[in-house]
Every structure is written in C-alpha cells, then in structure tokens.
PDB file of N, CA and C in Angstrom:
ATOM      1  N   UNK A   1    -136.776  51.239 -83.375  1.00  0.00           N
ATOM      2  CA  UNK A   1    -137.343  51.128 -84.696  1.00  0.00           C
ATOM      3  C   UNK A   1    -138.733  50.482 -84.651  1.00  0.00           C
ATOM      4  N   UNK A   2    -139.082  49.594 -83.561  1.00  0.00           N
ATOM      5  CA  UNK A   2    -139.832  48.442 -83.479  1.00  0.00           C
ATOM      6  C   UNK A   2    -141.469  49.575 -82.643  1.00  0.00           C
ATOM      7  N   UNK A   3    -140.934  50.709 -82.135  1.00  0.00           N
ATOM      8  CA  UNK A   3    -141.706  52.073 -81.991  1.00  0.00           C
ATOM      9  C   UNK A   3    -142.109  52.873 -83.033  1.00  0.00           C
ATOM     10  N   UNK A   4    -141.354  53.035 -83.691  1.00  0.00           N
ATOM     11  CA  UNK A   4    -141.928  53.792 -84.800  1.00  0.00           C
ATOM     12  C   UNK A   4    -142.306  52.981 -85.691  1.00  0.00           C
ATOM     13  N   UNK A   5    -141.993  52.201 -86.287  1.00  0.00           N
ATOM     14  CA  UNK A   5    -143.442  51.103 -86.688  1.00  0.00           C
ATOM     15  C   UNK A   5    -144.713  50.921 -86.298  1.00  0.00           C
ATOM     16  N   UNK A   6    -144.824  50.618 -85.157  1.00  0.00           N
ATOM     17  CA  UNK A   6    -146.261  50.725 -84.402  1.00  0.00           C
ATOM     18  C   UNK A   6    -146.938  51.790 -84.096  1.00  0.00           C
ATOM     19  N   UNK A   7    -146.359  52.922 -83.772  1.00  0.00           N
ATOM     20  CA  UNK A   7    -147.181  54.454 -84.012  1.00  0.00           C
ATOM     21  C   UNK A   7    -147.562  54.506 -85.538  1.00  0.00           C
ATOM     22  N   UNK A   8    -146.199  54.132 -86.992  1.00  0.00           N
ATOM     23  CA  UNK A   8    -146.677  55.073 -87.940  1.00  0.00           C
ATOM     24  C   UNK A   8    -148.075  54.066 -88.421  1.00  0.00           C
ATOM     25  N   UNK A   9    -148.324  52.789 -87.780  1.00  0.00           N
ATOM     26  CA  UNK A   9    -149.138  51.736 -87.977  1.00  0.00           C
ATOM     27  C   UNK A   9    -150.629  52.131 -87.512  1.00  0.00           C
ATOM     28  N   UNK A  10    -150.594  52.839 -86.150  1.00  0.00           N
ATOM     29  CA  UNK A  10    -151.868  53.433 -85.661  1.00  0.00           C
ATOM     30  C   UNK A  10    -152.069  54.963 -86.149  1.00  0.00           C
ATOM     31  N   UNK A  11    -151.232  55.383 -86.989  1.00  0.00           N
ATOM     32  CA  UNK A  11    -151.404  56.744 -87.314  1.00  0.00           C
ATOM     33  C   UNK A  11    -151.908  56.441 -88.778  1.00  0.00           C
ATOM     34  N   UNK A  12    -152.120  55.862 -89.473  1.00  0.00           N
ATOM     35  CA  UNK A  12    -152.239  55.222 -90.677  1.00  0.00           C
ATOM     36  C   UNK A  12    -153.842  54.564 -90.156  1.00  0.00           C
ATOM     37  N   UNK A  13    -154.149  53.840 -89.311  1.00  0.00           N
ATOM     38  CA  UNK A  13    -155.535  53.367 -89.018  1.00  0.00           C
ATOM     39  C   UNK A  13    -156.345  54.521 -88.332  1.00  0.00           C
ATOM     40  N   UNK A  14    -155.698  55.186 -87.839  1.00  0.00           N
ATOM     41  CA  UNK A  14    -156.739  56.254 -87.042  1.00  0.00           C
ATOM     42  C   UNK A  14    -156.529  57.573 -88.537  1.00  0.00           C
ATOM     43  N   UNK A  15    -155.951  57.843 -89.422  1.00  0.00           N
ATOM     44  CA  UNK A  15    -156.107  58.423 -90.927  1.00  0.00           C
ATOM     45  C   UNK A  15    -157.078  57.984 -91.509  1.00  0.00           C
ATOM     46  N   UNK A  16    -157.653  56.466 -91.519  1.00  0.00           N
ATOM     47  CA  UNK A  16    -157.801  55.609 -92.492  1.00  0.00           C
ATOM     48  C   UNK A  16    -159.459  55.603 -91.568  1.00  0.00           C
ATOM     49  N   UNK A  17    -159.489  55.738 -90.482  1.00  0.00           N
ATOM     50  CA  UNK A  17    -160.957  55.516 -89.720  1.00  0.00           C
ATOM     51  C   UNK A  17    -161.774  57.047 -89.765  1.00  0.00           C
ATOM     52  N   UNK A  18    -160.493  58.230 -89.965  1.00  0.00           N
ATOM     53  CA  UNK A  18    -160.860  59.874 -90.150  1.00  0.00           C
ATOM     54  C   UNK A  18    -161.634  59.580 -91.396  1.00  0.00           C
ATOM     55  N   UNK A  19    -161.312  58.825 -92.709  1.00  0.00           N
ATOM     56  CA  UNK A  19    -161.573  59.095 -93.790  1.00  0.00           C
ATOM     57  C   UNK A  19    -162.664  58.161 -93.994  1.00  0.00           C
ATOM     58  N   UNK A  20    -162.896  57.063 -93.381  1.00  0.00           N
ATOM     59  CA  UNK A  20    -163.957  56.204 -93.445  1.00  0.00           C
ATOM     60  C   UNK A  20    -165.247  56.891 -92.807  1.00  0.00           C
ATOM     61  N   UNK A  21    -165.391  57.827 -91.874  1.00  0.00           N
ATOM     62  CA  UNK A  21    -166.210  58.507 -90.893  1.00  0.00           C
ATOM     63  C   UNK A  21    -166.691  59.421 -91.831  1.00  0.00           C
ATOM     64  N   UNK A  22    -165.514  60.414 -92.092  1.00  0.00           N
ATOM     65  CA  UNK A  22    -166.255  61.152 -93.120  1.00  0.00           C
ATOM     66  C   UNK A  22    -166.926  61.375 -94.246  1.00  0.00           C
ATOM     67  N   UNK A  23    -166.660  60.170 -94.640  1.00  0.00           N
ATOM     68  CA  UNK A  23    -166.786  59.700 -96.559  1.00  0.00           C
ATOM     69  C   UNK A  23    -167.937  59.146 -95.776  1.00  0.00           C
ATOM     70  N   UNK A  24    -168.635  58.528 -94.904  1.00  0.00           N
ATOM     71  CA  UNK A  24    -170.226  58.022 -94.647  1.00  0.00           C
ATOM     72  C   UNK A  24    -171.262  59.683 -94.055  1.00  0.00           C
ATOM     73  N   UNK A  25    -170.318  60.869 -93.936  1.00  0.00           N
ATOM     74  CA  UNK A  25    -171.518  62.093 -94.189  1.00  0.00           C
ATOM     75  C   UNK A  25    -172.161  61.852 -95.217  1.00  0.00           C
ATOM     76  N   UNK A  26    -171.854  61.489 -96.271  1.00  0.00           N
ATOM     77  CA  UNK A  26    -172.410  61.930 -98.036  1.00  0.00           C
ATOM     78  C   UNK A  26    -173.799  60.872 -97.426  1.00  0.00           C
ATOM     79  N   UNK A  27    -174.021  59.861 -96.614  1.00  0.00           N
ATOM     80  CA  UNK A  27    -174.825  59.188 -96.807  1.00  0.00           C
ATOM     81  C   UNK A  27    -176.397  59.758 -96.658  1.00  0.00           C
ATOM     82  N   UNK A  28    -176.286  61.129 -95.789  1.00  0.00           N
ATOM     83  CA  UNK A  28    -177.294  62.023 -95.334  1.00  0.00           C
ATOM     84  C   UNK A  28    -177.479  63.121 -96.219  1.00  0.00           C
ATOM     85  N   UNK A  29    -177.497  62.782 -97.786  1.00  0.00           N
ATOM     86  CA  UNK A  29    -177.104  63.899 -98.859  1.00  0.00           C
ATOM     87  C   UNK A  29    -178.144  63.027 -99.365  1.00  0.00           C
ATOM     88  N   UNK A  30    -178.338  61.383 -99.513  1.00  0.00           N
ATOM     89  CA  UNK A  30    -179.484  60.641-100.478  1.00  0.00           C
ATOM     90  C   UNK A  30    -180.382  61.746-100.366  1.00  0.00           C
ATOM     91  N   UNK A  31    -181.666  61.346-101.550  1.00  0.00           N
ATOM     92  CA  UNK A  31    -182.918  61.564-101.488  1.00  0.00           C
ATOM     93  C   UNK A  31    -183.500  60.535-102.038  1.00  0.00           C
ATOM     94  N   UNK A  32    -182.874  59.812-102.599  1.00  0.00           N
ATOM     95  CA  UNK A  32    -183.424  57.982-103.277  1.00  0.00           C
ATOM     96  C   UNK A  32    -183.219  57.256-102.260  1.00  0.00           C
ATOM     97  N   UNK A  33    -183.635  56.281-101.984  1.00  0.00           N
ATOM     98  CA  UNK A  33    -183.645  54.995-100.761  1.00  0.00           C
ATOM     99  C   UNK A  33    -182.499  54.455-101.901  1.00  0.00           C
ATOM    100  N   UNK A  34    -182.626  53.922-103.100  1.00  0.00           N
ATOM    101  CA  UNK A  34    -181.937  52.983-104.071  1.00  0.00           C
ATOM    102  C   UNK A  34    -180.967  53.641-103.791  1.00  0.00           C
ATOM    103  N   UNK A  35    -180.294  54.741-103.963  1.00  0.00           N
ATOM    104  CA  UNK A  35    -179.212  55.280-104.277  1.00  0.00           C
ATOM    105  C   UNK A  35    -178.339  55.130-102.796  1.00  0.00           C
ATOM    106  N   UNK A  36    -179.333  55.446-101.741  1.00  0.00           N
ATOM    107  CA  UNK A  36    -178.786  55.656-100.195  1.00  0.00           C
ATOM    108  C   UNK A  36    -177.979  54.067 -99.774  1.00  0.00           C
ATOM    109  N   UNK A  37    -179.065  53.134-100.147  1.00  0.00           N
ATOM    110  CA  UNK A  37    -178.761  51.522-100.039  1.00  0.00           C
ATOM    111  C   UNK A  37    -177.318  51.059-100.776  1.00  0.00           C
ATOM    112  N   UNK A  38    -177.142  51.225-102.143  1.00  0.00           N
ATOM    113  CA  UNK A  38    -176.224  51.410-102.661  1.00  0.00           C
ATOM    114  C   UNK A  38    -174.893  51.861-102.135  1.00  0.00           C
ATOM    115  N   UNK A  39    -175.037  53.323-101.977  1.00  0.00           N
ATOM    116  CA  UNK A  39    -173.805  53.990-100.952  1.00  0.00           C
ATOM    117  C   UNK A  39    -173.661  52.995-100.028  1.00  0.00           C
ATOM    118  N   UNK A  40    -174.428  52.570 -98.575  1.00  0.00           N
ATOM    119  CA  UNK A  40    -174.463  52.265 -97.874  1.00  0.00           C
ATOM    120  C   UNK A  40    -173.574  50.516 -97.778  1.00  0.00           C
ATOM    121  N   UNK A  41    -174.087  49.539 -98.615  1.00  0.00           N
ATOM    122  CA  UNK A  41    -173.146  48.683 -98.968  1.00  0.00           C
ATOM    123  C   UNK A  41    -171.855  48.700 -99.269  1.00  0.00           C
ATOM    124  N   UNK A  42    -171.474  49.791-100.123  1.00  0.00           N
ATOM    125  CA  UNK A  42    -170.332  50.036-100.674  1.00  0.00           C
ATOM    126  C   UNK A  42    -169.382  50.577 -99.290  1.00  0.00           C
ATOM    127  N   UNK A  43    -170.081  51.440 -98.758  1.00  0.00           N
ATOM    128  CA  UNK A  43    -169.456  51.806 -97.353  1.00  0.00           C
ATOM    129  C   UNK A  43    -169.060  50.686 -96.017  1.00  0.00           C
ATOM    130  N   UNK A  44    -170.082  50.039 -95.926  1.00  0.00           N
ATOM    131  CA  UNK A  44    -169.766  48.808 -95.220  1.00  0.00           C
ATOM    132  C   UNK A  44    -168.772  47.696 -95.934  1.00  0.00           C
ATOM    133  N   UNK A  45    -168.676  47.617 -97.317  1.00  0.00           N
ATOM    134  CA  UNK A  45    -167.603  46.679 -97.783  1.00  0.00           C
ATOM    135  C   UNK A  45    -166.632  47.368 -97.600  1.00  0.00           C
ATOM    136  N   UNK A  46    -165.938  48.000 -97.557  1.00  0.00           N
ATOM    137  CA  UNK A  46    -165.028  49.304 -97.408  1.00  0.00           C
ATOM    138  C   UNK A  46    -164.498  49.347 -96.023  1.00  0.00           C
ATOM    139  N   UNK A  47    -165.255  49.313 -95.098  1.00  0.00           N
ATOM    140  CA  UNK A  47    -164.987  49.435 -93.281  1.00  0.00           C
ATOM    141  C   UNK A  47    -164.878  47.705 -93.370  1.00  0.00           C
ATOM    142  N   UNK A  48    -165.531  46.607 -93.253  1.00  0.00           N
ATOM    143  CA  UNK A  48    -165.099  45.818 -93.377  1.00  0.00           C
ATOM    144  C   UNK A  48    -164.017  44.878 -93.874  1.00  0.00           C
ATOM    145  N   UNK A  49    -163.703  45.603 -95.041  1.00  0.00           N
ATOM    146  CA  UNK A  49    -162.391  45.364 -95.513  1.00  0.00           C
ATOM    147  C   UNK A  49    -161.090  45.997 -94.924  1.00  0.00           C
ATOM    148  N   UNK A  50    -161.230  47.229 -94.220  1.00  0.00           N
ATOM    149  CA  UNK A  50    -160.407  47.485 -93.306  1.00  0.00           C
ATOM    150  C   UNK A  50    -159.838  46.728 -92.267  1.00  0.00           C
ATOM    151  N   UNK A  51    -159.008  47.158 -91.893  1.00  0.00           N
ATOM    152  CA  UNK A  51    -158.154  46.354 -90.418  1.00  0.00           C
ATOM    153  C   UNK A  51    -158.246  47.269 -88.712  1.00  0.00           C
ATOM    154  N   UNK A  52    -159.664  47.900 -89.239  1.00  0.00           N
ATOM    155  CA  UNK A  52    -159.858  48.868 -87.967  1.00  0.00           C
ATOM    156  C   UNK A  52    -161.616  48.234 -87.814  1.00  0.00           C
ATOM    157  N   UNK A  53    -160.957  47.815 -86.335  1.00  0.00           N
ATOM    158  CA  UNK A  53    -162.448  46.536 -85.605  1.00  0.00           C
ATOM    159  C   UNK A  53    -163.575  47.752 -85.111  1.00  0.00           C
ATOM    160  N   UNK A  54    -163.416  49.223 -84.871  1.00  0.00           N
ATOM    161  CA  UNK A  54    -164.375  49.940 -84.072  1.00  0.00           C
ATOM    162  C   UNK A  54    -165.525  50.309 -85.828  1.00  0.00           C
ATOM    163  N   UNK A  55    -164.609  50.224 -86.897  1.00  0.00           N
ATOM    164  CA  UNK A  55    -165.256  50.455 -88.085  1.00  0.00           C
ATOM    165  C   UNK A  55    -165.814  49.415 -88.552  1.00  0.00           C
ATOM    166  N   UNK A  56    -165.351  48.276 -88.182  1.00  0.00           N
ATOM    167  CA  UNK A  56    -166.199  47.084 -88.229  1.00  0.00           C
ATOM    168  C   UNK A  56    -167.346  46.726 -87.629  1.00  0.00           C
ATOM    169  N   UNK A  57    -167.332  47.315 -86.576  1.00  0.00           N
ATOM    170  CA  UNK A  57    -168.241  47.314 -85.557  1.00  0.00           C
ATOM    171  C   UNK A  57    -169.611  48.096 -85.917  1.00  0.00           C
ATOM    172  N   UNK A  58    -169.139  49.195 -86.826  1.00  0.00           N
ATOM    173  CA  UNK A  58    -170.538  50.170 -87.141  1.00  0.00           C
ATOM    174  C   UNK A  58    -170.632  49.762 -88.210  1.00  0.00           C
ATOM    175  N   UNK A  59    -170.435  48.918 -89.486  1.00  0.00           N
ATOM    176  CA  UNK A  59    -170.699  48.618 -90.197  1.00  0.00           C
ATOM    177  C   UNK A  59    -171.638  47.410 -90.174  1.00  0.00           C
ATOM    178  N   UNK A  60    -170.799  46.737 -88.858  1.00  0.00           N
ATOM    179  CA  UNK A  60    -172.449  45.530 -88.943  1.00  0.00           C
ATOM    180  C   UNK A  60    -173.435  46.214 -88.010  1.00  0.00           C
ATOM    181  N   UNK A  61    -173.167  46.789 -87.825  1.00  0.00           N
ATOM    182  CA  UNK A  61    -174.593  47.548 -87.140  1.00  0.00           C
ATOM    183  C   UNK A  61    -175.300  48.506 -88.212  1.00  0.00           C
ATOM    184  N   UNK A  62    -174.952  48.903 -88.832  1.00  0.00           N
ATOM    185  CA  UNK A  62    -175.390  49.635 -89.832  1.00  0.00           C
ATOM    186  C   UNK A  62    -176.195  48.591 -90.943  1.00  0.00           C
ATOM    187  N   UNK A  63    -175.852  47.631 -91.093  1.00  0.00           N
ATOM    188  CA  UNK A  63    -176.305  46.430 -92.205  1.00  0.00           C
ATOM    189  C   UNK A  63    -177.417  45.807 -90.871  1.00  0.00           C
ATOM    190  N   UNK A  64    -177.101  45.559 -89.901  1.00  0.00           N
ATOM    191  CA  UNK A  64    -178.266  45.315 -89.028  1.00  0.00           C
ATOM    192  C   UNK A  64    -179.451  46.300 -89.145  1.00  0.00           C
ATOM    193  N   UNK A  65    -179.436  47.245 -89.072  1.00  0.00           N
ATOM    194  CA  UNK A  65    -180.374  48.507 -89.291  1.00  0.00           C
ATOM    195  C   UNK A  65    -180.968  49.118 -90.744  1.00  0.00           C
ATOM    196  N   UNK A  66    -180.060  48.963 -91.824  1.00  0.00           N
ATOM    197  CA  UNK A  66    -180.007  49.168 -93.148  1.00  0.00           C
ATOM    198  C   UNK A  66    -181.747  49.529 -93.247  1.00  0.00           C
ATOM    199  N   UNK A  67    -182.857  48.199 -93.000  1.00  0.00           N
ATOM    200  CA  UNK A  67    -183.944  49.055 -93.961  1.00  0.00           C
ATOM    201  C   UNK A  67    -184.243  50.040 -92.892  1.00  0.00           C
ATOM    202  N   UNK A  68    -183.860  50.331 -91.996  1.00  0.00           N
ATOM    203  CA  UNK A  68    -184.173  51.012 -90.853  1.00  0.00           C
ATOM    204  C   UNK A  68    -184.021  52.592 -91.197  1.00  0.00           C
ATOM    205  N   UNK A  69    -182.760  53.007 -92.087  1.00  0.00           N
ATOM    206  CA  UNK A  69    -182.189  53.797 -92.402  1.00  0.00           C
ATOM    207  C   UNK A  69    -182.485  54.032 -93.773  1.00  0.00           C
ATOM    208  N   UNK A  70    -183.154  53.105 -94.547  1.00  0.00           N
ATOM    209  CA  UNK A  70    -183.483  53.857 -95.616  1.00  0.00           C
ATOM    210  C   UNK A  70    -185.071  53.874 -95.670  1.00  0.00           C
ATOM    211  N   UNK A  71    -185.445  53.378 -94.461  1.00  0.00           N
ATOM    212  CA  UNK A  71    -187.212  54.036 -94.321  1.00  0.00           C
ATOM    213  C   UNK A  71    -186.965  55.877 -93.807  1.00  0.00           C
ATOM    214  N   UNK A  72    -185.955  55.610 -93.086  1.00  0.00           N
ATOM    215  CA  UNK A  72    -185.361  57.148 -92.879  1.00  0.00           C
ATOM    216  C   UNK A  72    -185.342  58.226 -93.810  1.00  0.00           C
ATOM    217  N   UNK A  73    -184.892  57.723 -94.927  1.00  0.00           N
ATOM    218  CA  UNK A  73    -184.712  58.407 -96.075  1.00  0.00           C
ATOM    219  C   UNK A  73    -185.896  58.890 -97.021  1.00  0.00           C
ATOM    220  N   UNK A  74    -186.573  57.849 -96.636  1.00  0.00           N
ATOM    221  CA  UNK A  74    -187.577  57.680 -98.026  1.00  0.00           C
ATOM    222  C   UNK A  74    -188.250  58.591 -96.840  1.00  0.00           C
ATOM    223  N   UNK A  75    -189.048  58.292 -95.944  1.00  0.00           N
ATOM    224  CA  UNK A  75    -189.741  59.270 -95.197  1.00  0.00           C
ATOM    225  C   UNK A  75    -189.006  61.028 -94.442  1.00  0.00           C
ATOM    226  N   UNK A  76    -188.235  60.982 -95.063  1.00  0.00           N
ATOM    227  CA  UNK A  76    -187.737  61.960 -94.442  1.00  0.00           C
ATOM    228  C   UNK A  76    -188.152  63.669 -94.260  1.00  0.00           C
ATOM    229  N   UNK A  77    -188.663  63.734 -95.674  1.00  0.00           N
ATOM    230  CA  UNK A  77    -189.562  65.202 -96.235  1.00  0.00           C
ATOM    231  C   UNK A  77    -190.539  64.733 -96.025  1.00  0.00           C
ATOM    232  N   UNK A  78    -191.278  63.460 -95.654  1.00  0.00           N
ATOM    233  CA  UNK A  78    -192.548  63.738 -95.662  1.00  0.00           C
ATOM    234  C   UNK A  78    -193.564  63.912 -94.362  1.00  0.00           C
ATOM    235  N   UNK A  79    -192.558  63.681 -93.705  1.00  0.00           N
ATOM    236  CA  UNK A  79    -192.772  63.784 -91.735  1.00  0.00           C
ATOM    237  C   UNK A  79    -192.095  64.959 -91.229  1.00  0.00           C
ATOM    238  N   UNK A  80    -193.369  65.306 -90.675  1.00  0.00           N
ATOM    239  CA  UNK A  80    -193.177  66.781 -89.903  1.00  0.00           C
ATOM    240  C   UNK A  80    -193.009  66.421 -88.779  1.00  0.00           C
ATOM    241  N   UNK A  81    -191.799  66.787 -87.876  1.00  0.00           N
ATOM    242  CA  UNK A  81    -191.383  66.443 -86.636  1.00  0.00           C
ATOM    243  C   UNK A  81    -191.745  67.288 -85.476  1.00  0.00           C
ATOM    244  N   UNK A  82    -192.424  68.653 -86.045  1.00  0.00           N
ATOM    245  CA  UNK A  82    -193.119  69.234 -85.198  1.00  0.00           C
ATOM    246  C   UNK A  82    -194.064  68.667 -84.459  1.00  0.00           C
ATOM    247  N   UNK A  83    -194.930  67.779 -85.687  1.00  0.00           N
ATOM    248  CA  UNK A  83    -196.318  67.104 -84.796  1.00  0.00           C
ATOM    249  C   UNK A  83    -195.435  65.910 -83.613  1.00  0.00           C
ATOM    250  N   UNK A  84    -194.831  65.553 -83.849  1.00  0.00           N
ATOM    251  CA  UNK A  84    -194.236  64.278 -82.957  1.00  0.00           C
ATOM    252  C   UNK A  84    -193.592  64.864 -81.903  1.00  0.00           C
ATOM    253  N   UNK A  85    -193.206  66.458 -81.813  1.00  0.00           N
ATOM    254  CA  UNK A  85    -192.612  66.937 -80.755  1.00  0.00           C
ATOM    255  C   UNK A  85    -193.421  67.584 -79.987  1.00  0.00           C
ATOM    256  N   UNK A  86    -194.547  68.029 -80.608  1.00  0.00           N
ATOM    257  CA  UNK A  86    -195.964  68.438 -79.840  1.00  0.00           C
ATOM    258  C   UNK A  86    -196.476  67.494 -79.120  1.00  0.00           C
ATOM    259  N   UNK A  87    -196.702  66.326 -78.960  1.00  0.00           N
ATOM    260  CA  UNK A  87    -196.761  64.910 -78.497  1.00  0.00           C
ATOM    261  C   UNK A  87    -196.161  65.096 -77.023  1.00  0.00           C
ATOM    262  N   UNK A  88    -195.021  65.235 -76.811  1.00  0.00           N
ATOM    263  CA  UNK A  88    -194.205  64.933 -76.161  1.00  0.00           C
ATOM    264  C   UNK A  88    -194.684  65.771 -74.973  1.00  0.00           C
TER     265      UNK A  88
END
C-alpha cells in the first residue's frame, strides 16, 4: 500500500510539473512587457508554491532574469536577427 502511495504521489507531481511547463508557453504570446511581467510573477508564485524543487528551481531563475526577459519582449519586433547573424 505504502507503494502505491508513493508512485500515485510522483504521478501527481510529475502531472502537476506537465501543467506548470506548459501553462508558462502563454508567456511567449506577450506583446506588453506589463502584461508579460505580470504573467510571469503569477507563474513563479504558482511553481513556488508547489512541492516540485526542479520548478522551483526555474522559477528563481526566472525572477533572477525577469528584466532580462521582458527587455526580450519589449525588443522583440524591433530587432532584426538577420543583422546579428550576418555578424557572425
């Protein structure tokens, strides 16, 4: 019994880390920095409040990086990546 507890326990966190992963695609849908920042908190309170440490893990890294990712955003249409790959 003390087995199937602990599988349906990691089958429930590895569900719960499927749905946390995917629900942070929408974050590459912004076109507002405000709006992206927003999501982005709400997503990290969310993985943090979880009981799964690898989602914890990208969440403070993600809040480590945060304006990093929404200079991303805000510049995103306006940089042509051609010129930066011509560079190379």
């Amino acid at each position: 019994m003390a087995s199937l507890t602990s599988s349906n326990s990691s089958l429930t966190k590895s569900s719960g880390e499927a749905r946390l992963k995917e629900s942070f695609r929408g974050f590459w849908d912004y076109v507002s920095p405000a709006w992206a920042g927003k999501f982005l908190d709400r997503w990290c309170t969310r993985a943090m409040r979880s009981r799964i440490e690898p989602m914890k893990k990208m969440a403070r890294q993600l809040r480590r990086h945060r304006q990093l990712l929404l200079n991303w955003i805000k510049a995103r249409d306006s940089v042509s990546l051609g010129a930066v790959e011509g560079q190379n």
